[in-house]
N, C-alpha and C. Protein backbone atom coordinates (compact mmCIF):
# COMPACT_ATOMS: atom_id res chain seq x y z
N UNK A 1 10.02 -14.88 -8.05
CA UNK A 1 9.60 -13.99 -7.00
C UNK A 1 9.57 -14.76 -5.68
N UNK A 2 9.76 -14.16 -4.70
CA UNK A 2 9.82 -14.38 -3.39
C UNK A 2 8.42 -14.05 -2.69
N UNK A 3 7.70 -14.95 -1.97
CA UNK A 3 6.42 -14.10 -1.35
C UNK A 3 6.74 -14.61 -0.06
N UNK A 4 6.44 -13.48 0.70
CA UNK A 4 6.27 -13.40 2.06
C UNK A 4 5.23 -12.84 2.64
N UNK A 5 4.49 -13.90 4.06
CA UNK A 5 3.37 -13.48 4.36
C UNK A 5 3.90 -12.44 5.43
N UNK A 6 2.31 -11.29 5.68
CA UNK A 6 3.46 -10.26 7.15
C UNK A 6 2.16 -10.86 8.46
N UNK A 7 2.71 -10.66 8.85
CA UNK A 7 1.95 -10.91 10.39
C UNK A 7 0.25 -10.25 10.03
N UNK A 8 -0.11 -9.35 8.80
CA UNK A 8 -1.26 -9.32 8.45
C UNK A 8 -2.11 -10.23 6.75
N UNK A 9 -2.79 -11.34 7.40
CA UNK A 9 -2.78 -12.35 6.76
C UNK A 9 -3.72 -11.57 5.79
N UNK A 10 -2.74 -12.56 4.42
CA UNK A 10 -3.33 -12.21 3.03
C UNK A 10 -2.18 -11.02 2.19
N UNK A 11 -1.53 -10.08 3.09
CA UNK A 11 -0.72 -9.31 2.90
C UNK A 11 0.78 -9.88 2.66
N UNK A 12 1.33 -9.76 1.62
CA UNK A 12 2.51 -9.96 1.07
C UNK A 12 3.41 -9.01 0.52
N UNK A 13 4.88 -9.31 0.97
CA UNK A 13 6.11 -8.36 0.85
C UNK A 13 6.84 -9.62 -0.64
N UNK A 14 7.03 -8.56 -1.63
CA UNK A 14 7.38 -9.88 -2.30
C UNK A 14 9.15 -9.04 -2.69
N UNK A 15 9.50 -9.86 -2.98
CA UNK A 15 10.88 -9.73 -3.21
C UNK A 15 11.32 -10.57 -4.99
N UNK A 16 12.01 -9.89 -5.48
CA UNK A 16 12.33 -10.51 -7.18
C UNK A 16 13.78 -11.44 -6.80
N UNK A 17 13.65 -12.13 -7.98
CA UNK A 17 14.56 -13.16 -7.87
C UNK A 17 15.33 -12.50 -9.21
N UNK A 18 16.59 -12.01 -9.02
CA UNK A 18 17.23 -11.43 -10.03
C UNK A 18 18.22 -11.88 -10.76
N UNK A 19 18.20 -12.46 -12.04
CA UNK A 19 19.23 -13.06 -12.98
C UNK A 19 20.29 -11.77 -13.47
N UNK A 20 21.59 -12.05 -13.38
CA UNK A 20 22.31 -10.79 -13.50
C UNK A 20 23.59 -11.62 -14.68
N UNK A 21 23.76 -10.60 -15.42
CA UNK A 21 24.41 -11.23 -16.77
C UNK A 21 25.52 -10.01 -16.71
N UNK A 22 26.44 -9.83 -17.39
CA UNK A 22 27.16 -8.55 -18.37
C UNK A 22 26.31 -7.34 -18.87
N UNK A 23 24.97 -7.59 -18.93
CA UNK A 23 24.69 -6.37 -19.52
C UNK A 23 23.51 -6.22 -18.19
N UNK A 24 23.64 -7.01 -17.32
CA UNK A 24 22.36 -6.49 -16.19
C UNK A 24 21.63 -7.30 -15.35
N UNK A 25 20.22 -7.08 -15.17
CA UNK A 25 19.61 -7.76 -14.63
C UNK A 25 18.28 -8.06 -14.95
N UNK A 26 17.73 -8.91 -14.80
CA UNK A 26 16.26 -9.18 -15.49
C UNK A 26 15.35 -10.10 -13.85
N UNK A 27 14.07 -9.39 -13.71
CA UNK A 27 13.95 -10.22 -12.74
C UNK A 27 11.84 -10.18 -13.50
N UNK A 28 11.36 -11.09 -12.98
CA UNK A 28 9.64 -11.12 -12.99
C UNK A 28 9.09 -10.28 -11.54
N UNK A 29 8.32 -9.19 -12.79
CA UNK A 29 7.28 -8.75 -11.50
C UNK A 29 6.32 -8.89 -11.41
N UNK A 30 5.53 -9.47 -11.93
CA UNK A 30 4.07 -10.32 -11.73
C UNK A 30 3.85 -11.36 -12.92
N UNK A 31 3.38 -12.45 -12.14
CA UNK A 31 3.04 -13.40 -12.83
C UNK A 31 1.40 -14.22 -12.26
N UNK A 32 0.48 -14.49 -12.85
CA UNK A 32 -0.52 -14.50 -12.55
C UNK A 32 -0.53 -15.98 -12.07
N UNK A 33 -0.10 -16.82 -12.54
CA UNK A 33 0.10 -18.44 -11.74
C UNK A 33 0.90 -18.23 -10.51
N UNK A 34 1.67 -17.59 -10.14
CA UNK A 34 2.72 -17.47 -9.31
C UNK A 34 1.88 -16.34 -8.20
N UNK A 35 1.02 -15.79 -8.30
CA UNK A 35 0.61 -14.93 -7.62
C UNK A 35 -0.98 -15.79 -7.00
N UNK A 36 -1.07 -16.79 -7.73
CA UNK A 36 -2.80 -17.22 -7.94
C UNK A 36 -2.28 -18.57 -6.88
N UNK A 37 -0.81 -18.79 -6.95
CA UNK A 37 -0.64 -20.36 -5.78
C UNK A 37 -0.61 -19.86 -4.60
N UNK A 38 -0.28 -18.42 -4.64
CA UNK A 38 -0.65 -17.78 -2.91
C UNK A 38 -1.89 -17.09 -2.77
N UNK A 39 -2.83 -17.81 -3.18
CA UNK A 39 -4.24 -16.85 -2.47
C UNK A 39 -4.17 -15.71 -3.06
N UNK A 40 -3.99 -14.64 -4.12
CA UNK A 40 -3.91 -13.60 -4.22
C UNK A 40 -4.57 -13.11 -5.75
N UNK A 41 -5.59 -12.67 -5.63
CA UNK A 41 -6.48 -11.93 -6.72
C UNK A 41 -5.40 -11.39 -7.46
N UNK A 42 -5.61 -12.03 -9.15
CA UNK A 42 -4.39 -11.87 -10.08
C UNK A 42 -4.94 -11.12 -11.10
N UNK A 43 -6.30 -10.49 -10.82
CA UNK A 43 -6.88 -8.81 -11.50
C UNK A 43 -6.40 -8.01 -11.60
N UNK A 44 -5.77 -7.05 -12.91
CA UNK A 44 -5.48 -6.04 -12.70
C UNK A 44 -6.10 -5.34 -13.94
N UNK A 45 -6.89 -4.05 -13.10
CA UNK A 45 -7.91 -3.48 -13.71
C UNK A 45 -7.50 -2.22 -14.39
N UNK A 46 -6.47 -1.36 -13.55
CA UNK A 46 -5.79 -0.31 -14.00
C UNK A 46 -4.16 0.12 -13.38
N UNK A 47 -3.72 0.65 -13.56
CA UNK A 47 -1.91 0.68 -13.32
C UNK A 47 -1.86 2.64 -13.45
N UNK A 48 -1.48 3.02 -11.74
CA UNK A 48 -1.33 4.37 -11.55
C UNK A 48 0.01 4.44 -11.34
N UNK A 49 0.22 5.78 -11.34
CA UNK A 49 1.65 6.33 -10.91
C UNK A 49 1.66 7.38 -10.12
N UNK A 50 2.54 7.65 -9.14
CA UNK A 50 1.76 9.17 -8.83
C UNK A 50 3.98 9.07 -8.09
N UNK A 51 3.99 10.81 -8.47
CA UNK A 51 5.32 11.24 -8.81
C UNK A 51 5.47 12.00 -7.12
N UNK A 52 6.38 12.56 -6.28
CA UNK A 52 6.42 13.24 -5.05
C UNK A 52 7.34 14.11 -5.26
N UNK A 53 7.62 15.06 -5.64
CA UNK A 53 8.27 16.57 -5.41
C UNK A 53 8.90 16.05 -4.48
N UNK A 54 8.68 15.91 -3.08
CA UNK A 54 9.46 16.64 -1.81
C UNK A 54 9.03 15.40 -0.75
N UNK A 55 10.52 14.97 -0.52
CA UNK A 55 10.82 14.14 0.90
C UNK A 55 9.24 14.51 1.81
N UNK A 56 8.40 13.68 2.59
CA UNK A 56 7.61 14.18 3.63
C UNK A 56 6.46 13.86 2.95
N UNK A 57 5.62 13.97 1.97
CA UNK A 57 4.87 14.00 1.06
C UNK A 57 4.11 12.81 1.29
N UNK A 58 3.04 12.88 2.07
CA UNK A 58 2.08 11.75 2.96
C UNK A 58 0.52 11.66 1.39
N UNK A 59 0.58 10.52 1.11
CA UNK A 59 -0.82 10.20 0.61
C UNK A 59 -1.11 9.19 0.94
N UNK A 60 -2.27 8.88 1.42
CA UNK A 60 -3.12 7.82 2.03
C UNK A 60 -4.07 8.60 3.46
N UNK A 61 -4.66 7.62 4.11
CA UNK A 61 -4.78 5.77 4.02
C UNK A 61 -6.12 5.95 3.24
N UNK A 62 -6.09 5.28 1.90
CA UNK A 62 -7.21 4.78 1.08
C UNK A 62 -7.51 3.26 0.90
N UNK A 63 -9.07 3.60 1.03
CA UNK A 63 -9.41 1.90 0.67
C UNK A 63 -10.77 2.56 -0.10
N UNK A 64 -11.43 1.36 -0.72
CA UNK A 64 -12.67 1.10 -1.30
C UNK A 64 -13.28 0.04 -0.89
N UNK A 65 -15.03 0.25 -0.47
CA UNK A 65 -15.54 -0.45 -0.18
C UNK A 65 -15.90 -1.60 -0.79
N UNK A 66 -16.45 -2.84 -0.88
CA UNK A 66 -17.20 -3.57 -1.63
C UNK A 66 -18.78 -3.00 -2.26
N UNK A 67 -18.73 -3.11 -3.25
CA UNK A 67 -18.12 -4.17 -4.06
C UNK A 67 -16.93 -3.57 -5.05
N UNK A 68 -16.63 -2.51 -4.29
CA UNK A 68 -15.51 -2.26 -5.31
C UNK A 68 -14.09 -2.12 -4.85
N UNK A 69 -14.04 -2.90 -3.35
CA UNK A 69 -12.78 -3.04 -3.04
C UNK A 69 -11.66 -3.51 -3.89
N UNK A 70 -10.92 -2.84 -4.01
CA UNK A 70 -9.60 -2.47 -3.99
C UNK A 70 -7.94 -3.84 -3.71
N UNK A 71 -7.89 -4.00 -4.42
CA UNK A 71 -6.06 -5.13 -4.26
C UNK A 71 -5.12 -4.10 -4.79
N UNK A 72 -4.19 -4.32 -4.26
CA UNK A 72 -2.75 -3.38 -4.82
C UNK A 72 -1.56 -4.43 -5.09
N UNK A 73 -1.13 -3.54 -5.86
CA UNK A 73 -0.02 -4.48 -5.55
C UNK A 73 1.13 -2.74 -6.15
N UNK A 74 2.19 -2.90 -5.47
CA UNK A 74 2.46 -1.33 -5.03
C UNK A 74 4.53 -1.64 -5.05
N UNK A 75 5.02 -0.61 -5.77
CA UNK A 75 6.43 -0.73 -6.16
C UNK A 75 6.97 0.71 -6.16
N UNK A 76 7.95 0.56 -5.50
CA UNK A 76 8.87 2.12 -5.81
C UNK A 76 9.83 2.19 -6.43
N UNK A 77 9.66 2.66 -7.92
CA UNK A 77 10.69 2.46 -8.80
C UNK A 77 11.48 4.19 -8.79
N UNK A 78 11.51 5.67 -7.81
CA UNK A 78 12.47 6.02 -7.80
C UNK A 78 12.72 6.53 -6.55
N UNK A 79 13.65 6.58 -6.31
CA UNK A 79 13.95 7.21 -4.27
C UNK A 79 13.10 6.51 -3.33
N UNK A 80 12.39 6.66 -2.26
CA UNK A 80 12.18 5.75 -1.44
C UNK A 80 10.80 6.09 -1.07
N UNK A 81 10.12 4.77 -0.45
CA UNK A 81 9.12 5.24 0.65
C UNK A 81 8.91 5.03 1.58
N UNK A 82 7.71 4.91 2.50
CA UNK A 82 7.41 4.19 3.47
C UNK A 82 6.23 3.94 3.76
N UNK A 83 5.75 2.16 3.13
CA UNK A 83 4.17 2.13 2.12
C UNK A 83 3.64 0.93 3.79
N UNK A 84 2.51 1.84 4.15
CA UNK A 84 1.91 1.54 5.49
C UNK A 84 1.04 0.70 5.42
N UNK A 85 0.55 -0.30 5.21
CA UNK A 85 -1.37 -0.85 5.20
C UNK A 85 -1.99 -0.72 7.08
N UNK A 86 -3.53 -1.31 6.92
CA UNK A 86 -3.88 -1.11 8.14
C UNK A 86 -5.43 -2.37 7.53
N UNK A 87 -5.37 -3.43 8.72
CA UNK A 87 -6.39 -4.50 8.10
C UNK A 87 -8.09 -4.10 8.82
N UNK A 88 -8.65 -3.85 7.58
CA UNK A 88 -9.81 -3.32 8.34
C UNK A 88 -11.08 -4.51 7.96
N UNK A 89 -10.43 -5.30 8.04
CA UNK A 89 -11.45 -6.66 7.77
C UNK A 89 -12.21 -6.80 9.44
N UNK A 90 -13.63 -6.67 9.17
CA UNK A 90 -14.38 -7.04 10.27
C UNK A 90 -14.07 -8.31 10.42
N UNK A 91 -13.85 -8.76 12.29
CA UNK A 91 -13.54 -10.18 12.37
C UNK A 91 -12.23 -10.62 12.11
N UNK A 92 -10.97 -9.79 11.66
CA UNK A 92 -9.99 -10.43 11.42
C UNK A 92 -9.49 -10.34 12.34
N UNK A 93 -8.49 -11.02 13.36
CA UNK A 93 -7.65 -10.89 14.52
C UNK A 93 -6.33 -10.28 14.63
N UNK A 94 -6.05 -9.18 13.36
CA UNK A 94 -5.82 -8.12 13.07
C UNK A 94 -6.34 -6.99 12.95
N UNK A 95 -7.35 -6.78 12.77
CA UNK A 95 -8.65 -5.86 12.87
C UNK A 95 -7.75 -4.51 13.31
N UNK A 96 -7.55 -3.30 12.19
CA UNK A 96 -6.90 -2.08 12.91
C UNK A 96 -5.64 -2.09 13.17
N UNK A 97 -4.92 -3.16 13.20
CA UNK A 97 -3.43 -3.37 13.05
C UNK A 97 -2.37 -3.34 11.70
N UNK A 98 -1.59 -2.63 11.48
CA UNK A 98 -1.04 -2.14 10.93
C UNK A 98 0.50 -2.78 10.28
N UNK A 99 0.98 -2.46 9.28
CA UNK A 99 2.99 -2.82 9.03
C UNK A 99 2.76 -1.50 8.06
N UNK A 100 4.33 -1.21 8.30
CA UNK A 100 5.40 -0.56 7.76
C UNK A 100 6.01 -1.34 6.85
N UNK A 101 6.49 -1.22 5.42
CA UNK A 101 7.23 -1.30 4.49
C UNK A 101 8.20 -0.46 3.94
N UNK A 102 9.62 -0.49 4.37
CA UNK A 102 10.31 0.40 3.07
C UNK A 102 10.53 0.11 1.56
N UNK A 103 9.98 0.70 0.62
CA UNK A 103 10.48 0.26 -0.89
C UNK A 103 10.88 1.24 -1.23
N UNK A 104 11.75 0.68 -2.30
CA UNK A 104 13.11 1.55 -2.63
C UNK A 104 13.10 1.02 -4.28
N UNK A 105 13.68 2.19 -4.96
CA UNK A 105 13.98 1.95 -6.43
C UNK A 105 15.33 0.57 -6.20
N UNK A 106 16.14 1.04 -4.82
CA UNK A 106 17.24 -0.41 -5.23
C UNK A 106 16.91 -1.60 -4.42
N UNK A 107 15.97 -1.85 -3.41
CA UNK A 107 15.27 -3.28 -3.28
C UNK A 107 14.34 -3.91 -4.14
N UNK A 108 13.81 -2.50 -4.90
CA UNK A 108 12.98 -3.37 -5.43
C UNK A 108 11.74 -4.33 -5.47
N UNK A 109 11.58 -4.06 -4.21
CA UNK A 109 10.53 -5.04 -3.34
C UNK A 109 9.36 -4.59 -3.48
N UNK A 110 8.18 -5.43 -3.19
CA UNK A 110 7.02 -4.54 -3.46
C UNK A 110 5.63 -5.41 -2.62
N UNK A 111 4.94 -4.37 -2.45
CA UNK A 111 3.87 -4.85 -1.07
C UNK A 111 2.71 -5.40 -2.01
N UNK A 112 2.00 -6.64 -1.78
CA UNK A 112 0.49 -7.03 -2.34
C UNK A 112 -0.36 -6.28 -0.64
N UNK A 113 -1.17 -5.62 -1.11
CA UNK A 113 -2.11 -5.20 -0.46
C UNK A 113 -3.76 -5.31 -0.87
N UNK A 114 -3.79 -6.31 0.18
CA UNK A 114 -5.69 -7.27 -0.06
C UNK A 114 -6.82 -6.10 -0.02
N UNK A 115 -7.60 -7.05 -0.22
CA UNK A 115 -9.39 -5.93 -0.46
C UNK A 115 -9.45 -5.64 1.24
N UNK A 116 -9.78 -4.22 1.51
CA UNK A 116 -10.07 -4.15 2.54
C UNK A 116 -9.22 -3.87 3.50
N UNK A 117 -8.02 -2.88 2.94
CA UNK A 117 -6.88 -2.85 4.00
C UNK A 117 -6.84 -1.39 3.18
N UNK A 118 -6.94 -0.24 3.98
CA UNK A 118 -6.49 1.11 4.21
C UNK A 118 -4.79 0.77 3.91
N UNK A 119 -4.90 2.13 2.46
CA UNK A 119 -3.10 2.29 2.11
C UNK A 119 -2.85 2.97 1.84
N UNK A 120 -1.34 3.75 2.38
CA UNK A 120 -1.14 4.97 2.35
C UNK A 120 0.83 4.95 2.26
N UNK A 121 1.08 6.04 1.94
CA UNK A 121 3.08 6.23 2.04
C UNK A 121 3.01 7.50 2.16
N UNK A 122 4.41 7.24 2.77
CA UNK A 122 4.82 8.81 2.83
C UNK A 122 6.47 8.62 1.86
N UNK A 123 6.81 9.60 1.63
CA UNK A 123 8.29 10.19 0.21
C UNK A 123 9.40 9.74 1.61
N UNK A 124 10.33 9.40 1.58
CA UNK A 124 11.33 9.43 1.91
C UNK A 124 12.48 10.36 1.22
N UNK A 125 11.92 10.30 -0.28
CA UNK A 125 13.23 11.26 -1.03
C UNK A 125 12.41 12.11 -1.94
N UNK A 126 12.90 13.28 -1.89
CA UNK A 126 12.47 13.86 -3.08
C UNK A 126 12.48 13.29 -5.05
N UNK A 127 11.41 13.37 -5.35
CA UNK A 127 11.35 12.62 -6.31
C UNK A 127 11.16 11.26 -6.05
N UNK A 128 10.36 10.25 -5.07
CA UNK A 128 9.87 9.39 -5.04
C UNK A 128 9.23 9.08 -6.15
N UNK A 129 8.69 8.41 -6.68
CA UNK A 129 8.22 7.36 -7.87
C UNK A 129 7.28 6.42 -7.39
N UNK A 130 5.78 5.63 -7.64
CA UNK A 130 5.45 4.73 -6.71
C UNK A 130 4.34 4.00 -8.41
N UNK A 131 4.26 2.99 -8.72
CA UNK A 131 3.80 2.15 -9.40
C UNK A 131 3.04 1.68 -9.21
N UNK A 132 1.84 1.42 -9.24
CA UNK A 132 1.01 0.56 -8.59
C UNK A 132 -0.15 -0.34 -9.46
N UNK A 133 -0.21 -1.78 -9.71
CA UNK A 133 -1.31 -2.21 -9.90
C UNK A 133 -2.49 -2.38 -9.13
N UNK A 134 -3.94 -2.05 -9.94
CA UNK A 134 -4.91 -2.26 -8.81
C UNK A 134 -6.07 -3.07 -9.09
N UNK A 135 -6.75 -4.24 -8.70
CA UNK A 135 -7.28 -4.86 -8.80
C UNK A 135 -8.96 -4.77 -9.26
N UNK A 136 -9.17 -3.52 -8.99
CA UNK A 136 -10.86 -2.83 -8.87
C UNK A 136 -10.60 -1.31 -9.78
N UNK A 137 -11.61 -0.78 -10.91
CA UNK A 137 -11.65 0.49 -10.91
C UNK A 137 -11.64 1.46 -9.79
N UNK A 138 -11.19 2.86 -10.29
CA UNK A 138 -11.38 3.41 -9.09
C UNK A 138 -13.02 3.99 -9.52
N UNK A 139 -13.46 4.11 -8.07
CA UNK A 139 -14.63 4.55 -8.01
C UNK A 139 -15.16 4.85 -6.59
N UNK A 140 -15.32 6.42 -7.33
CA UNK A 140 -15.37 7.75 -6.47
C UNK A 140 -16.44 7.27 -4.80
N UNK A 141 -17.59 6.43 -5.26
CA UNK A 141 -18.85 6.53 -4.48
C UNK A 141 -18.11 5.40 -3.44
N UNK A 142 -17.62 4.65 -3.67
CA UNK A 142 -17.03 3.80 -2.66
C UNK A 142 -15.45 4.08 -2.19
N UNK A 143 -14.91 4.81 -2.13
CA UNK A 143 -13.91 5.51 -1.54
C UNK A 143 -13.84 6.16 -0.28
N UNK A 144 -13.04 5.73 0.82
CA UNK A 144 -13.13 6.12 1.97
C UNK A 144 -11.53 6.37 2.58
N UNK A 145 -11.31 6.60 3.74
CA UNK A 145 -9.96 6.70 3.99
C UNK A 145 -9.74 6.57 5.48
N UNK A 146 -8.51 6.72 6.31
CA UNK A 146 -8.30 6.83 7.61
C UNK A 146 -7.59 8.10 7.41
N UNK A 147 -7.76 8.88 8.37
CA UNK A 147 -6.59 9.77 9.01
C UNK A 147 -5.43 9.08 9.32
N UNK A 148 -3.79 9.96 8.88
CA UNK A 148 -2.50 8.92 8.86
C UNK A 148 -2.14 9.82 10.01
N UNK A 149 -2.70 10.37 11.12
CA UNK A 149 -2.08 10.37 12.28
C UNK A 149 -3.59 10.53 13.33
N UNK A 150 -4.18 9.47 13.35
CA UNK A 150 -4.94 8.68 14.27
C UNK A 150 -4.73 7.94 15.27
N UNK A 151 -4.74 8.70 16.48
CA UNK A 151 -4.04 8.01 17.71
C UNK A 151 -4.38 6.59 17.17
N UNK A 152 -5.66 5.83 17.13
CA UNK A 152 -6.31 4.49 17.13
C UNK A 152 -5.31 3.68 16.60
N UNK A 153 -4.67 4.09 15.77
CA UNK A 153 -3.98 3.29 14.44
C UNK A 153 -2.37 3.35 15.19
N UNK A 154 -1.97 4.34 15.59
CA UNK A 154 -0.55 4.58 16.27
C UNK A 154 0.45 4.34 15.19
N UNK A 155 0.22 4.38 13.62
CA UNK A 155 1.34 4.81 12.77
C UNK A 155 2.44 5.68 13.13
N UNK A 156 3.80 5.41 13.16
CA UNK A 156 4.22 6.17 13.33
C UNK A 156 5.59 6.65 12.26
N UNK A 157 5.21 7.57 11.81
CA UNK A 157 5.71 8.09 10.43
C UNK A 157 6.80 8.24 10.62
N UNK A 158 7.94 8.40 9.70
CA UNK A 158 9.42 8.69 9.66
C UNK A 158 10.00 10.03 10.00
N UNK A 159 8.70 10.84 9.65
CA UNK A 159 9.79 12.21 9.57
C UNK A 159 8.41 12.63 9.55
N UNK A 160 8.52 14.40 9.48
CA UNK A 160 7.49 14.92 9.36
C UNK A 160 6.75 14.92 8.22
N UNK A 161 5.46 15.47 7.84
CA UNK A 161 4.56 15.83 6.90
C UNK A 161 4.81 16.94 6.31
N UNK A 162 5.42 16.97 4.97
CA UNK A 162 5.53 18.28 4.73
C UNK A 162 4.23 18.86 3.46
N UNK A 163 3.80 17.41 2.55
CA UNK A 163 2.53 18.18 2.12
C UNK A 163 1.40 16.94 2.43
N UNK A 164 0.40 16.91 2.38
CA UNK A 164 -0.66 15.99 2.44
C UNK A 164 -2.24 17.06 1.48
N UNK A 165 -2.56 16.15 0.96
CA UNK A 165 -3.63 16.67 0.54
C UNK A 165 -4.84 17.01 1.51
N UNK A 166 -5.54 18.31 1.35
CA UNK A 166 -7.05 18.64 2.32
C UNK A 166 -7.97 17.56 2.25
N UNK A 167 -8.08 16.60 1.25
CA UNK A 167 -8.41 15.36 1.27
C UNK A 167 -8.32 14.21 2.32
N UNK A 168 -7.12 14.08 2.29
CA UNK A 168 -6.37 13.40 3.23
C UNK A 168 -6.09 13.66 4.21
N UNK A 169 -5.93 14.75 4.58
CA UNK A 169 -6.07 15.74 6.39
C UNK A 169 -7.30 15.47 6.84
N UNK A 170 -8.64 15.55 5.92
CA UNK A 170 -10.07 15.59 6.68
C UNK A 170 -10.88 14.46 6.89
N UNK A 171 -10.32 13.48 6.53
CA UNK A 171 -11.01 11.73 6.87
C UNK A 171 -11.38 11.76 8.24
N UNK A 172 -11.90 11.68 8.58
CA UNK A 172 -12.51 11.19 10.32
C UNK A 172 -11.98 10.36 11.00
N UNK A 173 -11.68 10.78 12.36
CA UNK A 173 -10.68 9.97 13.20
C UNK A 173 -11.66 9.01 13.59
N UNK A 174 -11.09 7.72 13.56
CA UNK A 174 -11.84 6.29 14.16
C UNK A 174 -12.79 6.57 15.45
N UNK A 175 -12.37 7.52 16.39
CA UNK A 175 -13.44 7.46 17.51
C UNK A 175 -14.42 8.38 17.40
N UNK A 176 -14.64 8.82 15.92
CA UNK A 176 -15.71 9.59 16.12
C UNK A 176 -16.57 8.78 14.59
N UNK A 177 -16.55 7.84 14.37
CA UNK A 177 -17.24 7.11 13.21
C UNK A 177 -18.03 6.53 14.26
N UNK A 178 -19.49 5.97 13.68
CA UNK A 178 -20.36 5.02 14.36
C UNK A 178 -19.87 3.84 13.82
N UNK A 179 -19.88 2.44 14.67
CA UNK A 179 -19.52 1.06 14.51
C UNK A 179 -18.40 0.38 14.28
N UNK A 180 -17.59 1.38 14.91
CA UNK A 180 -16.00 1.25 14.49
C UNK A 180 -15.49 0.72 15.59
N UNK A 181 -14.76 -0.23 16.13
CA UNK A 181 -14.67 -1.33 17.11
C UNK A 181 -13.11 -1.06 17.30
N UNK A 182 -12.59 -0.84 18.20
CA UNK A 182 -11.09 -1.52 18.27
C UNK A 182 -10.31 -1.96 19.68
């Protein structure tokens, strides 16, 4: 595997190193020594999937609080996406700053996303696919989110929204939370 840090520290774009023979290809997608020499919580507590009908198809920005924050580590094994984080670490000199990722069933590539970073995608293709290991149970009482079109944040999505959950539409925009700094 390939790790790359992004301009939001702790956050990694990793890339597979692919052995290709006559009958294919074989590459490692997690390895817990290999993930543990870059700083990166090598927990994985549960493994979701969640399927997208239709190009446009926005879910996020989710995080969990401590103590039950949240690590990802996040793969698109069909059609495409476009998998966003946002670092909401008090004190980080990122604080509210954001990357864009495309993953794709044929890059292959896949985002580590740290405790404490709001995450969200939107479908690029109908029938998107998205994999994800996660470091923390989920749990309901510490679950929070951003709005994914929050001036504050200035995401700016690919295409339009064609479904988003009432969930995910009603998170509270950053300038109307108390103690929210940016």
């Amino acid at each position: 595997m390939i790790f790359t840090e992004t301009k939001l520290r702790g956050a990694f774009i990793i890339d597979l190193e692919v052995r290709e023979d006559e009958r294919g290809g074989f590459a490692r997608t997690f390895s817990q020594d290999e993930f543990a020499a870059h700083g990166l919580k090598v927990d994985v507590v549960q493994a979701n999937l969640s399927y997208n009908h239709r190009a446009g198809t926005l879910r996020g920005m989710h995080y969990q609080l401590p103590p039950a924050a949240e690590t990802k580590l996040v793969r698109c094994t069909q059609g495409a996406i476009l998998d966003v984080i946002v670092d909401l670490r008090e004190g980080s000199p990122t604080y509210l700053q954001h990357i864009a990722v495309e993953l794709t069933a044929e890059n292959r590539r896949a985002l580590y996303v740290p405790e404490m970073f709001a995450h969200g995608y939107q479908a690029l293709t109908d029938g998107a696919e998205v994999v994800y290991q996660v470091g923390e149970a989920y749990t309901p009482g510490y679950e929070r989110g951003l709005r994914h079109d929050d001036p504050q944040l200035g995401i700016q999505w690919p295409m339009p929204v064609t479904v988003i959950s009432a969930k995910d539409q009603a998170w509270t925009l950053l300038s109307e939370r108390e103690g929210v700094t940016t």
